[in-house]
Structures are given as structure tokens and as C-alpha cells.
PDB file of N, CA and C in Angstrom:
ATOM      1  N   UNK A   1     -20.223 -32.789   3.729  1.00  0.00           N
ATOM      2  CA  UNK A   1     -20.352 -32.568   5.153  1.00  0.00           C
ATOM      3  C   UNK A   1     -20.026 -31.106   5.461  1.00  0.00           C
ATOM      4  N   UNK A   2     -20.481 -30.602   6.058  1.00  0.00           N
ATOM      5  CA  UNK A   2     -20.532 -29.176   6.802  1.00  0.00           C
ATOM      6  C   UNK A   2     -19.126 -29.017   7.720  1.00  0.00           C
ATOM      7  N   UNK A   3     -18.775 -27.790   7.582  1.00  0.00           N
ATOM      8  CA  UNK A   3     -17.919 -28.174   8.546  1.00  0.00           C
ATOM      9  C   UNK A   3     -17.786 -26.153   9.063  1.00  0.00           C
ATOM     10  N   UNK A   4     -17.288 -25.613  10.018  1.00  0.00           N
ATOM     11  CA  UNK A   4     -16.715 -24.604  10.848  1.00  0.00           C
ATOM     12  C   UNK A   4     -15.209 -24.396  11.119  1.00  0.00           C
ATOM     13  N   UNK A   5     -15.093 -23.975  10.604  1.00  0.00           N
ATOM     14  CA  UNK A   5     -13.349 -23.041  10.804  1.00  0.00           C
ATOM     15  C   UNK A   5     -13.441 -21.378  11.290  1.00  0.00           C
ATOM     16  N   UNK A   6     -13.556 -21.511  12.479  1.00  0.00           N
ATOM     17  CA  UNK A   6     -13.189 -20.335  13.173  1.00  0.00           C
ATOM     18  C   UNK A   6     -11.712 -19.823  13.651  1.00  0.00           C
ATOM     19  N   UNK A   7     -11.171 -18.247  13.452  1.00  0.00           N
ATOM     20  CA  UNK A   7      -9.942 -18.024  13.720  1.00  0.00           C
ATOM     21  C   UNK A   7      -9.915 -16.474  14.148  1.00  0.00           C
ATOM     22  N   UNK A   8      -9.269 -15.967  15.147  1.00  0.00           N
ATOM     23  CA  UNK A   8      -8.982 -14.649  15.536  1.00  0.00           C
ATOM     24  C   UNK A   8      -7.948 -14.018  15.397  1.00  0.00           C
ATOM     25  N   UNK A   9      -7.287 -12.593  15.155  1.00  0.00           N
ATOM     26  CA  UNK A   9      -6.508 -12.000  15.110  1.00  0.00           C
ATOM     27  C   UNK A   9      -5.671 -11.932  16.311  1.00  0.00           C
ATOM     28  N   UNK A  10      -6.157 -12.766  17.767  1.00  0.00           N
ATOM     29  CA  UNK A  10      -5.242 -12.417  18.689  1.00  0.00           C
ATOM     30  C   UNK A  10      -4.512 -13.667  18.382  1.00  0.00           C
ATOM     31  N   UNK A  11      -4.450 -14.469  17.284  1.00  0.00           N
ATOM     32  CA  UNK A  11      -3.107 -14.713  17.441  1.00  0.00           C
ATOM     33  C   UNK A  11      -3.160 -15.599  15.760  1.00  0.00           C
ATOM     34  N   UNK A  12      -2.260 -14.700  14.835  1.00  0.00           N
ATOM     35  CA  UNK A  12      -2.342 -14.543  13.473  1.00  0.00           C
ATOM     36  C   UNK A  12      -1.172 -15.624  13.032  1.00  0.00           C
ATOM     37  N   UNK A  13      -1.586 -16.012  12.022  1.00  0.00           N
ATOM     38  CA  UNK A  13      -0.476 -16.429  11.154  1.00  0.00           C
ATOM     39  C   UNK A  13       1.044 -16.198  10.754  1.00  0.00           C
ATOM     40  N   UNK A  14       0.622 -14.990  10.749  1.00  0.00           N
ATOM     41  CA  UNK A  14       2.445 -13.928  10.273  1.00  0.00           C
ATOM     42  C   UNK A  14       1.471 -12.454  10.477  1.00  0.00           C
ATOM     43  N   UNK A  15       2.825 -11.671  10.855  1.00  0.00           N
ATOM     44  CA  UNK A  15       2.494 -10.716  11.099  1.00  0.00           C
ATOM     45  C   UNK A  15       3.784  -9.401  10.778  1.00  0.00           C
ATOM     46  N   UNK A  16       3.354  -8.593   9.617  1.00  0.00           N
ATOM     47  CA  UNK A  16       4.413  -7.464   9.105  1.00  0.00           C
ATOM     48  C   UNK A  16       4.523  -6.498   9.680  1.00  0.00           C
ATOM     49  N   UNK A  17       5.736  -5.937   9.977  1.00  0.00           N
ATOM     50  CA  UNK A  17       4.985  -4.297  10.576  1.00  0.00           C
ATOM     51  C   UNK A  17       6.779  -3.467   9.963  1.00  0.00           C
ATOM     52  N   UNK A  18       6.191  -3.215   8.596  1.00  0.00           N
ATOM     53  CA  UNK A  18       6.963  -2.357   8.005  1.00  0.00           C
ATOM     54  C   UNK A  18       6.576  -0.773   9.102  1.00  0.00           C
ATOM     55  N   UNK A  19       7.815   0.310   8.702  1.00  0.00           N
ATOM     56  CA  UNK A  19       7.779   1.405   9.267  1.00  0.00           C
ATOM     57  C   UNK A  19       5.653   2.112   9.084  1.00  0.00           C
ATOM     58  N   UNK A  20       5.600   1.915  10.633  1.00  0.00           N
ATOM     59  CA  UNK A  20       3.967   2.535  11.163  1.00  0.00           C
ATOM     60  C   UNK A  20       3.236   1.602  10.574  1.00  0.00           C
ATOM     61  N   UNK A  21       3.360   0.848  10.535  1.00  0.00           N
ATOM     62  CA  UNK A  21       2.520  -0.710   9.623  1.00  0.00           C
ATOM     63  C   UNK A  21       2.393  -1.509  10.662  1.00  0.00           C
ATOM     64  N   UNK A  22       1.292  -2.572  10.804  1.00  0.00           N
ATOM     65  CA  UNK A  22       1.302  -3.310  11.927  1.00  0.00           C
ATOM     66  C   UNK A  22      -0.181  -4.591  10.431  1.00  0.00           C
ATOM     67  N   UNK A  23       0.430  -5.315   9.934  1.00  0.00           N
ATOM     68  CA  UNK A  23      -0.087  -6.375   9.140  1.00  0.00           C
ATOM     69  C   UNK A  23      -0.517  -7.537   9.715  1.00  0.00           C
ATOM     70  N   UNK A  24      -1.638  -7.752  10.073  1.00  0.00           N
ATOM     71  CA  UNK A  24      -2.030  -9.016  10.813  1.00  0.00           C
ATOM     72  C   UNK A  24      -2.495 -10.197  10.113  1.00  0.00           C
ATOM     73  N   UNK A  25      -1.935 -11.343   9.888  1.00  0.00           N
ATOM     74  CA  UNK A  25      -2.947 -12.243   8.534  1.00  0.00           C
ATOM     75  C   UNK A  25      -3.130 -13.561   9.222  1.00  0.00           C
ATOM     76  N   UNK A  26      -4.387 -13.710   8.874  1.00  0.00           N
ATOM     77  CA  UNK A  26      -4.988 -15.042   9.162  1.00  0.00           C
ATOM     78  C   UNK A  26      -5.540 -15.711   8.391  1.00  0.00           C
ATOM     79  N   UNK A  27      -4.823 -16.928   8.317  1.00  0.00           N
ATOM     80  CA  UNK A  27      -5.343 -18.084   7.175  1.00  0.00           C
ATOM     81  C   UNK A  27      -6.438 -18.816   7.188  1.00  0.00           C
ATOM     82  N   UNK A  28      -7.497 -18.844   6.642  1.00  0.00           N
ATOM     83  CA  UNK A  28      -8.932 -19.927   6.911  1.00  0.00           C
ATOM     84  C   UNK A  28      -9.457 -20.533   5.151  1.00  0.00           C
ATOM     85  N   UNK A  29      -9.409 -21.619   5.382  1.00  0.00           N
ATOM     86  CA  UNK A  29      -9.948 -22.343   4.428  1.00  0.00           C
ATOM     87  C   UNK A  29      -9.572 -21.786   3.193  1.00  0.00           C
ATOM     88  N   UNK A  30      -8.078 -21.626   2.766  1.00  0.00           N
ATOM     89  CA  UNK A  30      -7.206 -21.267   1.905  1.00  0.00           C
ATOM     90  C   UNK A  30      -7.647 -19.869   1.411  1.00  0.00           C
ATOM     91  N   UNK A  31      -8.278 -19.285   2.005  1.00  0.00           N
ATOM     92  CA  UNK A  31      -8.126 -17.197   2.085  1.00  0.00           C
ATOM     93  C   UNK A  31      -7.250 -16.742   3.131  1.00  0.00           C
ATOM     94  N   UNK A  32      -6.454 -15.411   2.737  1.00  0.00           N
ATOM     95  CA  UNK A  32      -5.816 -15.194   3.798  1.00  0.00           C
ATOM     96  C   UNK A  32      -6.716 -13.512   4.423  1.00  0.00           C
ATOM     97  N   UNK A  33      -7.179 -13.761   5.478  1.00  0.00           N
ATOM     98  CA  UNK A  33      -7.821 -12.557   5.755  1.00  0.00           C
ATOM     99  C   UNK A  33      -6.724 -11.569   6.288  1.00  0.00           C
ATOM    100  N   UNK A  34      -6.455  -9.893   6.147  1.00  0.00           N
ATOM    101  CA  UNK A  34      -5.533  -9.233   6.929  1.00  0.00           C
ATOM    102  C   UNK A  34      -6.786  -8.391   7.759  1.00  0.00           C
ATOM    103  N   UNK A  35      -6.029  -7.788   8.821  1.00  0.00           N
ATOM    104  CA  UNK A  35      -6.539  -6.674   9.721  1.00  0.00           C
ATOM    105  C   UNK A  35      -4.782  -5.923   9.234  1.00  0.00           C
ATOM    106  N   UNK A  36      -5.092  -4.882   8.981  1.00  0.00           N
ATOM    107  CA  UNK A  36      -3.997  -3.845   8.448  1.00  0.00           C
ATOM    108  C   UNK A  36      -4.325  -2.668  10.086  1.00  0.00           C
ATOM    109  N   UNK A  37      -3.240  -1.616  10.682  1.00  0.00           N
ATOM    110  CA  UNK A  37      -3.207  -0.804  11.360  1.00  0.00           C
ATOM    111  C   UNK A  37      -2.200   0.252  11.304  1.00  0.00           C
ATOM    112  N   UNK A  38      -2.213   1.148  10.484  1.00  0.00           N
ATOM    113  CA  UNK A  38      -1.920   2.257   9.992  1.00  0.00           C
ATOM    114  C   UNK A  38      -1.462   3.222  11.221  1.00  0.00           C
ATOM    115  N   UNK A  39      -0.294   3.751  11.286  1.00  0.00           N
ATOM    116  CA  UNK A  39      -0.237   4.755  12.596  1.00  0.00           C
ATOM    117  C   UNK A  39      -0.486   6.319  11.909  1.00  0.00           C
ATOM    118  N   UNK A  40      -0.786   7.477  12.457  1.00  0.00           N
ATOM    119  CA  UNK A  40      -0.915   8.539  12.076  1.00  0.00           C
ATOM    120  C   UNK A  40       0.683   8.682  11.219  1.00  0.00           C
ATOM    121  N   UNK A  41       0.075   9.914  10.345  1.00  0.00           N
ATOM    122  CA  UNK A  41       1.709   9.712   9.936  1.00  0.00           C
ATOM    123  C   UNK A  41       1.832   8.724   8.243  1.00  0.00           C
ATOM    124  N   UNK A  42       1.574   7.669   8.909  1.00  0.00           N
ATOM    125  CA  UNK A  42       1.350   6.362   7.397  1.00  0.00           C
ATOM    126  C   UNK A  42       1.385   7.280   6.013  1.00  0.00           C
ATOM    127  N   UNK A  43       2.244   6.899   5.168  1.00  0.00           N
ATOM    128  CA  UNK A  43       1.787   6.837   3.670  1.00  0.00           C
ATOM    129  C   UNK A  43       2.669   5.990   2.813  1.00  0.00           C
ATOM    130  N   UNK A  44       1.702   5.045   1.895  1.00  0.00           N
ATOM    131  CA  UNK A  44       2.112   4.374   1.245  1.00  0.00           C
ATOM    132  C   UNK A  44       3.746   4.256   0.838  1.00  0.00           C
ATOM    133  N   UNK A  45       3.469   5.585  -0.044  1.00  0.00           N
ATOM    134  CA  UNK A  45       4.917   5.919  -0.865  1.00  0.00           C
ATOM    135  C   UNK A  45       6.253   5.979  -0.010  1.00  0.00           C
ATOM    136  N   UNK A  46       6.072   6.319   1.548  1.00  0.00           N
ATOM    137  CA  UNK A  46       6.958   6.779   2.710  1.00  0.00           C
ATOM    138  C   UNK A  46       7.070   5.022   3.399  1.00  0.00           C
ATOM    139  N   UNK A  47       6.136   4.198   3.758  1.00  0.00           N
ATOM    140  CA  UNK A  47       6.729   2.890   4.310  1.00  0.00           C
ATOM    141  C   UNK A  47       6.164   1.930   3.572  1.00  0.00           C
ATOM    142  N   UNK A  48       5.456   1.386   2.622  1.00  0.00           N
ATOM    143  CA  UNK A  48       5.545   0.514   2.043  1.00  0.00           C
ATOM    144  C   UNK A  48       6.726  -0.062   0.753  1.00  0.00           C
ATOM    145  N   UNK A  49       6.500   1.393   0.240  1.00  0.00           N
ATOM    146  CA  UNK A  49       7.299   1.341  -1.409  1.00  0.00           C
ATOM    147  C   UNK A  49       8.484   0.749  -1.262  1.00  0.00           C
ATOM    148  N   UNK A  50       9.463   1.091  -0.098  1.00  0.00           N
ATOM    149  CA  UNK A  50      10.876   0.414  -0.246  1.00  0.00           C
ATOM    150  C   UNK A  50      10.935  -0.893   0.137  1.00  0.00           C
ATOM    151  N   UNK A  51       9.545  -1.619   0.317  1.00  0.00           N
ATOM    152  CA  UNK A  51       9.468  -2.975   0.807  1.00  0.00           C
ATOM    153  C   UNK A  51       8.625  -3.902  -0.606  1.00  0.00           C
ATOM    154  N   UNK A  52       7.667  -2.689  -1.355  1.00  0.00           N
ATOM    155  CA  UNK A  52       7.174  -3.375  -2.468  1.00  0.00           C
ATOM    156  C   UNK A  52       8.218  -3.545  -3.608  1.00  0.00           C
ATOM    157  N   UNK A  53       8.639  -2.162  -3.627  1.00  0.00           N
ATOM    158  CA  UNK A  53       9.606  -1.798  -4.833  1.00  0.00           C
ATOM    159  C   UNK A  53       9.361  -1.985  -5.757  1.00  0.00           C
ATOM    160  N   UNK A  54       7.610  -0.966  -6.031  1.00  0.00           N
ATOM    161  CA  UNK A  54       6.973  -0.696  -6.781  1.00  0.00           C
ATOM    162  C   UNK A  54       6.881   1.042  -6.719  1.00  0.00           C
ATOM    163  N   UNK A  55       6.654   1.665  -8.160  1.00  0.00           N
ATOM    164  CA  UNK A  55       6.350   2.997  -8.427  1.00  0.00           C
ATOM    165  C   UNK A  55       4.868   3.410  -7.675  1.00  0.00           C
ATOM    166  N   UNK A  56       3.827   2.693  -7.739  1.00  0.00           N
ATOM    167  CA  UNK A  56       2.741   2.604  -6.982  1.00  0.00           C
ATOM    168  C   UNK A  56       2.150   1.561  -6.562  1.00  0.00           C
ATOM    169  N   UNK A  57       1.214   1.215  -5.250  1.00  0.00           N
ATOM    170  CA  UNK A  57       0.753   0.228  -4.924  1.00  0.00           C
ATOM    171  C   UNK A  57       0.133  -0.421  -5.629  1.00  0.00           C
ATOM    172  N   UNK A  58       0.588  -2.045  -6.298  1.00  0.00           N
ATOM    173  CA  UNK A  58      -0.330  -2.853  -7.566  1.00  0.00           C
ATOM    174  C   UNK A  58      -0.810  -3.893  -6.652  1.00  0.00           C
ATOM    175  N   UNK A  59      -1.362  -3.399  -5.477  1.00  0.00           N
ATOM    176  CA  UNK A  59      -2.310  -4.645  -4.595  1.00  0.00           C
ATOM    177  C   UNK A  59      -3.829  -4.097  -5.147  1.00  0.00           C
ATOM    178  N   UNK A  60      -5.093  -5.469  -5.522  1.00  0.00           N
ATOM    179  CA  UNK A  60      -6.135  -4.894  -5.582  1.00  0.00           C
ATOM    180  C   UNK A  60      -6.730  -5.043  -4.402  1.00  0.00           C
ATOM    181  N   UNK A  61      -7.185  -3.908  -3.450  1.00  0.00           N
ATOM    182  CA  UNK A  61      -7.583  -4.079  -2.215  1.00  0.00           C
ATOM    183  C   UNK A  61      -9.229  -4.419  -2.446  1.00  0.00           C
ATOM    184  N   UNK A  62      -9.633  -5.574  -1.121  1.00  0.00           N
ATOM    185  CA  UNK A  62     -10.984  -5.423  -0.985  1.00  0.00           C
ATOM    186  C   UNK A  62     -11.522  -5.487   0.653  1.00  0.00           C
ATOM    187  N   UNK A  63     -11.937  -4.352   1.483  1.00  0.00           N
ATOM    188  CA  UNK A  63     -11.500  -4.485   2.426  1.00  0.00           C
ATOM    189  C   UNK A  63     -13.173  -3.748   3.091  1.00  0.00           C
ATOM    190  N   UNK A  64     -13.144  -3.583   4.826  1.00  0.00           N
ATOM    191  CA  UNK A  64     -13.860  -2.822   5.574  1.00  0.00           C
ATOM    192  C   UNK A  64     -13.230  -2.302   6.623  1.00  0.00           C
ATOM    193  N   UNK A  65     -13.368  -1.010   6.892  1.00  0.00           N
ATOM    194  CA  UNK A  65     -12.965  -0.083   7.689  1.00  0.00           C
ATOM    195  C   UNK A  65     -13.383   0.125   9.105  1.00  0.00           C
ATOM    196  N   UNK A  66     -12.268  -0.152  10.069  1.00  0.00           N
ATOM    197  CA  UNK A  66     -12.880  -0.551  11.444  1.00  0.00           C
ATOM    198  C   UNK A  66     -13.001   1.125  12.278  1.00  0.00           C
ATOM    199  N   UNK A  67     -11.640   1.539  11.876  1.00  0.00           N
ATOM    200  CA  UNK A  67     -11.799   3.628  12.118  1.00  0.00           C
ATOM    201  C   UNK A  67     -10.684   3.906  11.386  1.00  0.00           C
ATOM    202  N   UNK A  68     -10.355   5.067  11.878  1.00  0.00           N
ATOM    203  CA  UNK A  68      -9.631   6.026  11.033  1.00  0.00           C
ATOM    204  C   UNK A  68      -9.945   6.388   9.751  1.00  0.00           C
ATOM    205  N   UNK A  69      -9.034   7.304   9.301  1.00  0.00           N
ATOM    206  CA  UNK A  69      -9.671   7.536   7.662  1.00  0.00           C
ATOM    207  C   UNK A  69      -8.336   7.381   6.895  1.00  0.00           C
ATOM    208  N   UNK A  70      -8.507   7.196   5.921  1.00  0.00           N
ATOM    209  CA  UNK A  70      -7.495   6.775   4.407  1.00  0.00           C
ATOM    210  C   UNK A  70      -8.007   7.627   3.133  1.00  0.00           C
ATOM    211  N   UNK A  71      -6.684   8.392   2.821  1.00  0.00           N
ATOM    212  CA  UNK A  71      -7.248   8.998   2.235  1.00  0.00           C
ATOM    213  C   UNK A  71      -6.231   8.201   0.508  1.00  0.00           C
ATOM    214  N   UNK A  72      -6.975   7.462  -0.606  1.00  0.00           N
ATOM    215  CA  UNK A  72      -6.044   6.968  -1.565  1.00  0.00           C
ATOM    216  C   UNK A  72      -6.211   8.193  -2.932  1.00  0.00           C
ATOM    217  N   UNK A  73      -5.060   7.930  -3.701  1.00  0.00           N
ATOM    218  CA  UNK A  73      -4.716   9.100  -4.642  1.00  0.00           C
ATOM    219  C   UNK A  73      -4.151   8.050  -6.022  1.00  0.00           C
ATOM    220  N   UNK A  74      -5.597   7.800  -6.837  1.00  0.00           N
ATOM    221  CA  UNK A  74      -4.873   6.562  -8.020  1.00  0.00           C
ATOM    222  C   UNK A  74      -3.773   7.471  -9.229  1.00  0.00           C
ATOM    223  N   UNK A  75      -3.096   6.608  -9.723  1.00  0.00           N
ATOM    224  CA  UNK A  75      -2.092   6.875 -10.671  1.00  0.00           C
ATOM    225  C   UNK A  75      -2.834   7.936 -11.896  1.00  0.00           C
ATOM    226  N   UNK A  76      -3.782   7.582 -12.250  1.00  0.00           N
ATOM    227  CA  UNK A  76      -4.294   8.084 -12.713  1.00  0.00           C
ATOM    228  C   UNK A  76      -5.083   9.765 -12.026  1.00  0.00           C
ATOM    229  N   UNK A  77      -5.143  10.265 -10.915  1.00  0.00           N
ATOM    230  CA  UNK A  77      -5.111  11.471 -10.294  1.00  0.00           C
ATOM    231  C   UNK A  77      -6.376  11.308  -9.977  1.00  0.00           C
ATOM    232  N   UNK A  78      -7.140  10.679 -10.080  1.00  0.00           N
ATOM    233  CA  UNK A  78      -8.630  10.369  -8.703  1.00  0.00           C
ATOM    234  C   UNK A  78      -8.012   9.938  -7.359  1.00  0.00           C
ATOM    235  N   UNK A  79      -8.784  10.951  -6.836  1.00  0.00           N
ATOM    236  CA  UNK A  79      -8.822  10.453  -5.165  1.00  0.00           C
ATOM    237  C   UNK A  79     -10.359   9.583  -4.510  1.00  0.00           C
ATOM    238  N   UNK A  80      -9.958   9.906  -3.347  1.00  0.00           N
ATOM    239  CA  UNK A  80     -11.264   9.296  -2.518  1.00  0.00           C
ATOM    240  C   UNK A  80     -10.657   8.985  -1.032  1.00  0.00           C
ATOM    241  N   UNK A  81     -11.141   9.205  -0.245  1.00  0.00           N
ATOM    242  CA  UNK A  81     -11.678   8.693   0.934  1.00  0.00           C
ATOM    243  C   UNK A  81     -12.487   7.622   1.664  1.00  0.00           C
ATOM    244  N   UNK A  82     -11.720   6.912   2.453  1.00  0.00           N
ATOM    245  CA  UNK A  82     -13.044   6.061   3.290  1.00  0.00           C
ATOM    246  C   UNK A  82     -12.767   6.487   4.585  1.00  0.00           C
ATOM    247  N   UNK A  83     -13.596   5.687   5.703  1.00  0.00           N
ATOM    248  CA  UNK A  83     -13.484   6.147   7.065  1.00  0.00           C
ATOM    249  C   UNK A  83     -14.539   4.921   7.427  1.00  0.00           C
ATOM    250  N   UNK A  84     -15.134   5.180   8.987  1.00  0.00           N
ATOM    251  CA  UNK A  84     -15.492   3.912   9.412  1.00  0.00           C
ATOM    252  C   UNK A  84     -16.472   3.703   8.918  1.00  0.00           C
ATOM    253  N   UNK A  85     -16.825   2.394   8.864  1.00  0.00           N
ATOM    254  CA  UNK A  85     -18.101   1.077   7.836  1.00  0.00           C
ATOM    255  C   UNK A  85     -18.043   1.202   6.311  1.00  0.00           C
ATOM    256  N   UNK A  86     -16.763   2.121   5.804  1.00  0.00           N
ATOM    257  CA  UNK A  86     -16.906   1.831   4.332  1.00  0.00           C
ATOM    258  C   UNK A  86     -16.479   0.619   4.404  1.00  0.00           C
ATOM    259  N   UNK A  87     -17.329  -0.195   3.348  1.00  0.00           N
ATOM    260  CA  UNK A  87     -16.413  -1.128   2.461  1.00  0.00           C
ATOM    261  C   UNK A  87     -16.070  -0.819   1.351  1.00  0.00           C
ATOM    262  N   UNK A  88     -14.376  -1.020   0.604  1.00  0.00           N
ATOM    263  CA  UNK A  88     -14.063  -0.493  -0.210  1.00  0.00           C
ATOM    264  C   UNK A  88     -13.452  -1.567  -1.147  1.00  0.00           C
ATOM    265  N   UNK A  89     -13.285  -0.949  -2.430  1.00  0.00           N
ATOM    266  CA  UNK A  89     -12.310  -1.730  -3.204  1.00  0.00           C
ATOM    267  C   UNK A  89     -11.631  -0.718  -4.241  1.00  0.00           C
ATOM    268  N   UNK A  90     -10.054  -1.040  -3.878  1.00  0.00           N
ATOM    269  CA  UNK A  90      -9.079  -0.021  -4.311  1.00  0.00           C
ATOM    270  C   UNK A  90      -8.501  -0.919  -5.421  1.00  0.00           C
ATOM    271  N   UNK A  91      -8.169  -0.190  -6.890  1.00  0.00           N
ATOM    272  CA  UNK A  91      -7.904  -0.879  -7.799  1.00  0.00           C
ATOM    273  C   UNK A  91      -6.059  -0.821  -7.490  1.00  0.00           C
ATOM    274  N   UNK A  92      -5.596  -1.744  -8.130  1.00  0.00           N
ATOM    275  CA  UNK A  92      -3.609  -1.082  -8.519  1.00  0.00           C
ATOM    276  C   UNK A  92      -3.640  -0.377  -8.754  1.00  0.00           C
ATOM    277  N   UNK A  93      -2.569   0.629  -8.555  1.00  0.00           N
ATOM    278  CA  UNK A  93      -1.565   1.479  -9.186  1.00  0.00           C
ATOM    279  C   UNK A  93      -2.473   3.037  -8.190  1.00  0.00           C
ATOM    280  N   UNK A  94      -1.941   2.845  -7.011  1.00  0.00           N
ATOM    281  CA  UNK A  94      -2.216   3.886  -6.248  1.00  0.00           C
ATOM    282  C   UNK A  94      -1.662   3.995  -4.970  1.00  0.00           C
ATOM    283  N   UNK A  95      -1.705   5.436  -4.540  1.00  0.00           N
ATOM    284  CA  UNK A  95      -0.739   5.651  -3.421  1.00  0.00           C
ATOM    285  C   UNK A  95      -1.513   5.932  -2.094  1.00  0.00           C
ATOM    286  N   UNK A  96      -1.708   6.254  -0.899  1.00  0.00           N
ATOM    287  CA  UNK A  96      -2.144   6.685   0.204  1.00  0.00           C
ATOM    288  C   UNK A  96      -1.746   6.635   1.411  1.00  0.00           C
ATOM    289  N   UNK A  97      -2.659   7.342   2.158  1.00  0.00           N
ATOM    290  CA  UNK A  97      -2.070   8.079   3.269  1.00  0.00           C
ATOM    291  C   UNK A  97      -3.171   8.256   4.624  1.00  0.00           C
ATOM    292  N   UNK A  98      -2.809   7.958   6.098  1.00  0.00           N
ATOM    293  CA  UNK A  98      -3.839   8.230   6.962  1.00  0.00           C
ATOM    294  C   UNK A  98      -3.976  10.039   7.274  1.00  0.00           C
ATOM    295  N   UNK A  99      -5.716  10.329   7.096  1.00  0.00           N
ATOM    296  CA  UNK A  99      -5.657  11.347   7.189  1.00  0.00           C
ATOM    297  C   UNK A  99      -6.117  11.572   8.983  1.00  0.00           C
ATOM    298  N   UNK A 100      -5.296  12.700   9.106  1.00  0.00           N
ATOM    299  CA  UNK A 100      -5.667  12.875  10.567  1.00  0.00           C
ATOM    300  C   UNK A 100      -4.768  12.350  11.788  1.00  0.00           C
ATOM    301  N   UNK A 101      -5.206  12.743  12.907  1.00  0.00           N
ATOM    302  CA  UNK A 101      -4.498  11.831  14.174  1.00  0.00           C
ATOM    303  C   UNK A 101      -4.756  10.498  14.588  1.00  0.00           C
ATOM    304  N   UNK A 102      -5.390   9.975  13.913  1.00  0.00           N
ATOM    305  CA  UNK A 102      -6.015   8.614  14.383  1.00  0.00           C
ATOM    306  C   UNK A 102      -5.215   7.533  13.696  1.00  0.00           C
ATOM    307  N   UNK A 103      -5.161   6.340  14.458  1.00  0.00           N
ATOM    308  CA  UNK A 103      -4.435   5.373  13.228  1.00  0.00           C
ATOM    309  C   UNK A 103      -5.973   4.828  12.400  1.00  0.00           C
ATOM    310  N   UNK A 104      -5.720   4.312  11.943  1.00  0.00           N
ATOM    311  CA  UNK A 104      -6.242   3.596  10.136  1.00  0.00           C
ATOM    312  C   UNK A 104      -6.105   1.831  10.665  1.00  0.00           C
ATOM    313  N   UNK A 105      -7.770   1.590  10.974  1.00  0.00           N
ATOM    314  CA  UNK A 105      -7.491   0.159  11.210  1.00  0.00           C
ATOM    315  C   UNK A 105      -8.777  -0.280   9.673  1.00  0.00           C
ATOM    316  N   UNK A 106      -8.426  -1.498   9.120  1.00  0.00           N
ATOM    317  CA  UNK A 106      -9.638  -2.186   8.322  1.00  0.00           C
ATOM    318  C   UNK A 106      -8.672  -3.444   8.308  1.00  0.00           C
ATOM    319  N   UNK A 107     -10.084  -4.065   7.628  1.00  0.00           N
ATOM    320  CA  UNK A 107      -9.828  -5.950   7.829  1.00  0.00           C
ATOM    321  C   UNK A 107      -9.893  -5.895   6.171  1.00  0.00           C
ATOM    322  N   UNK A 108      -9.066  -6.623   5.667  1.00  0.00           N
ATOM    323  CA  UNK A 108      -9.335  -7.040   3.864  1.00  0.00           C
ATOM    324  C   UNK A 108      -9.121  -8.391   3.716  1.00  0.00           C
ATOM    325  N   UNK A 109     -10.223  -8.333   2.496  1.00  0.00           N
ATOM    326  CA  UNK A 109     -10.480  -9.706   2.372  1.00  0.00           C
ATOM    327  C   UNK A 109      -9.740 -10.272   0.832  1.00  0.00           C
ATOM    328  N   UNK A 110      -8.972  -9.229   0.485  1.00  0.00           N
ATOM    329  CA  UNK A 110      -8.678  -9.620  -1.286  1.00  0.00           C
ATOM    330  C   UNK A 110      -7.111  -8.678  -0.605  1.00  0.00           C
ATOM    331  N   UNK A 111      -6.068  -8.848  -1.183  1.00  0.00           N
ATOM    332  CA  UNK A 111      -5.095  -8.495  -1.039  1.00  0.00           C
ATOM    333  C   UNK A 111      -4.000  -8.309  -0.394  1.00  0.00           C
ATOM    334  N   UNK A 112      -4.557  -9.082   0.782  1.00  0.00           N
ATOM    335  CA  UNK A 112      -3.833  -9.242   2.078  1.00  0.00           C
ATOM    336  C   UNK A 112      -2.375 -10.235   1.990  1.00  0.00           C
ATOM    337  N   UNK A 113      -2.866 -11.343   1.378  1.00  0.00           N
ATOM    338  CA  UNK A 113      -1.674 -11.933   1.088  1.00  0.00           C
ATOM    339  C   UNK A 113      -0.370 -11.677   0.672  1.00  0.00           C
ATOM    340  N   UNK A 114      -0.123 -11.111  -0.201  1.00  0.00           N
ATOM    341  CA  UNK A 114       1.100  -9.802  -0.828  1.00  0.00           C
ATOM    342  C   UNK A 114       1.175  -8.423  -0.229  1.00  0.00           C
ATOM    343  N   UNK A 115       0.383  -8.343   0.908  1.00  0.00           N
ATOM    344  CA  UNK A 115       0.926  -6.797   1.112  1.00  0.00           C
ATOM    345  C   UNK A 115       2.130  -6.297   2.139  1.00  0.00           C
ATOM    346  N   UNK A 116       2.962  -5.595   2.025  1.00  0.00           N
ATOM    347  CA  UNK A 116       3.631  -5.701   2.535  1.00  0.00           C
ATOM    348  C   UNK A 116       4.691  -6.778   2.936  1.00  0.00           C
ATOM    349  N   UNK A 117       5.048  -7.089   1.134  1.00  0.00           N
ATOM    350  CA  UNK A 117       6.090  -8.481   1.542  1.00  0.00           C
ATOM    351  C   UNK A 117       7.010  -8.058   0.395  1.00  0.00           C
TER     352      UNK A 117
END
């Protein structure tokens, strides 16, 4: 049988907001989707790390970018950039940061569950 499970972010499951972090997660049909919101300022290593208490971020992100830009820097010393309508996928073991004045909003669909916990 068919069935519809619809759910919105105005009113989430749990919701993190480590320092300039604002983690929104919503549960549907055992995925947990996040909307992540980054304030200017944001970087990984500065408000996540003392909450992962990890050397670098080991979330594998899989996500789309609503605005702002992110700029990630892997362990290995590749960078990259996204900004709005990338869809991206960020492997472990990397650090980043919002570039610019804007906050950093995207929705992910792989990694949301562990981030920021």
C-alpha cells in the first residue's frame, strides 16, 4: 500500500545550536533530514570540535545549499567551495568555515543525524 509522510522544519524533531549553529532535524520514514544554519563567523574547528571531540569533522555529509557559501578544507589539504544550488558531498576528516557576511543555510540528507551531538 502506498502511503505519504509529509514533515516541515517549522517544527523539528530536536534541534542543536552549538556556538553560531542553529541544527534543525526532522525524522521521516526512519531518515533523519537536517536544515543546518551557519552564522557569519562559523568554523568548524571554532564551534563544533569541542562538542564532537574530534581532530577533524568524521561526518560524511550529503547535502543542498539553500545560500551562503562554505568554504571546506579536507585533512588531506584540498579545498572547495559550494554556495547556492550546489549539491554536495563532503567526505570525513575535514574542517570549514562560512565564507563571507552571510549565514550558510543547506538541508542534508546523509549526516545529519550525528552532527553536532
Amino acid at each position: 500500500m502506498a502511503s505519504l509522510e509529509s514533515r516541515t522544519f517549522d517544527s523539528p524533531d530536536e534541534t542543536r545550536t552549538p556556538d553560531k549553529t542553529t541544527v534543525e532535524l526532522v525524522k521521516i520514514e526512519g531518515t533523519t533530514v537536517g536544515r543546518y544554519t551557519f552564522q557569519p563567523g562559523w568554523r568548524w574547528s571554532e564551534c563544533i570540535k569541542p562538542v564532537a571531540k574530534t581532530e577533524s569533522c568524521q561526518v560524511d555529509h550529503v547535502g543542498y545549499v539553500l545560500e551562503g557559501r562554505l568554504a571546506v578544507r579536507h585533512d588531506d589539504g584540498t579545498e572547495v567551495e559550494v554556495g547556492p544550488g550546489a549539491v554536495y558531498h563532503i567526505h570525513p576528516g575535514h574542517d570549514a568555515w562560512v565564507v563571507g557576511d552571510e549565514q550558510f543555510v543547506a538541508i542534508e540528507f546523509q549526516g545529519a543525524a550525528g552532527y553536532a551531538k
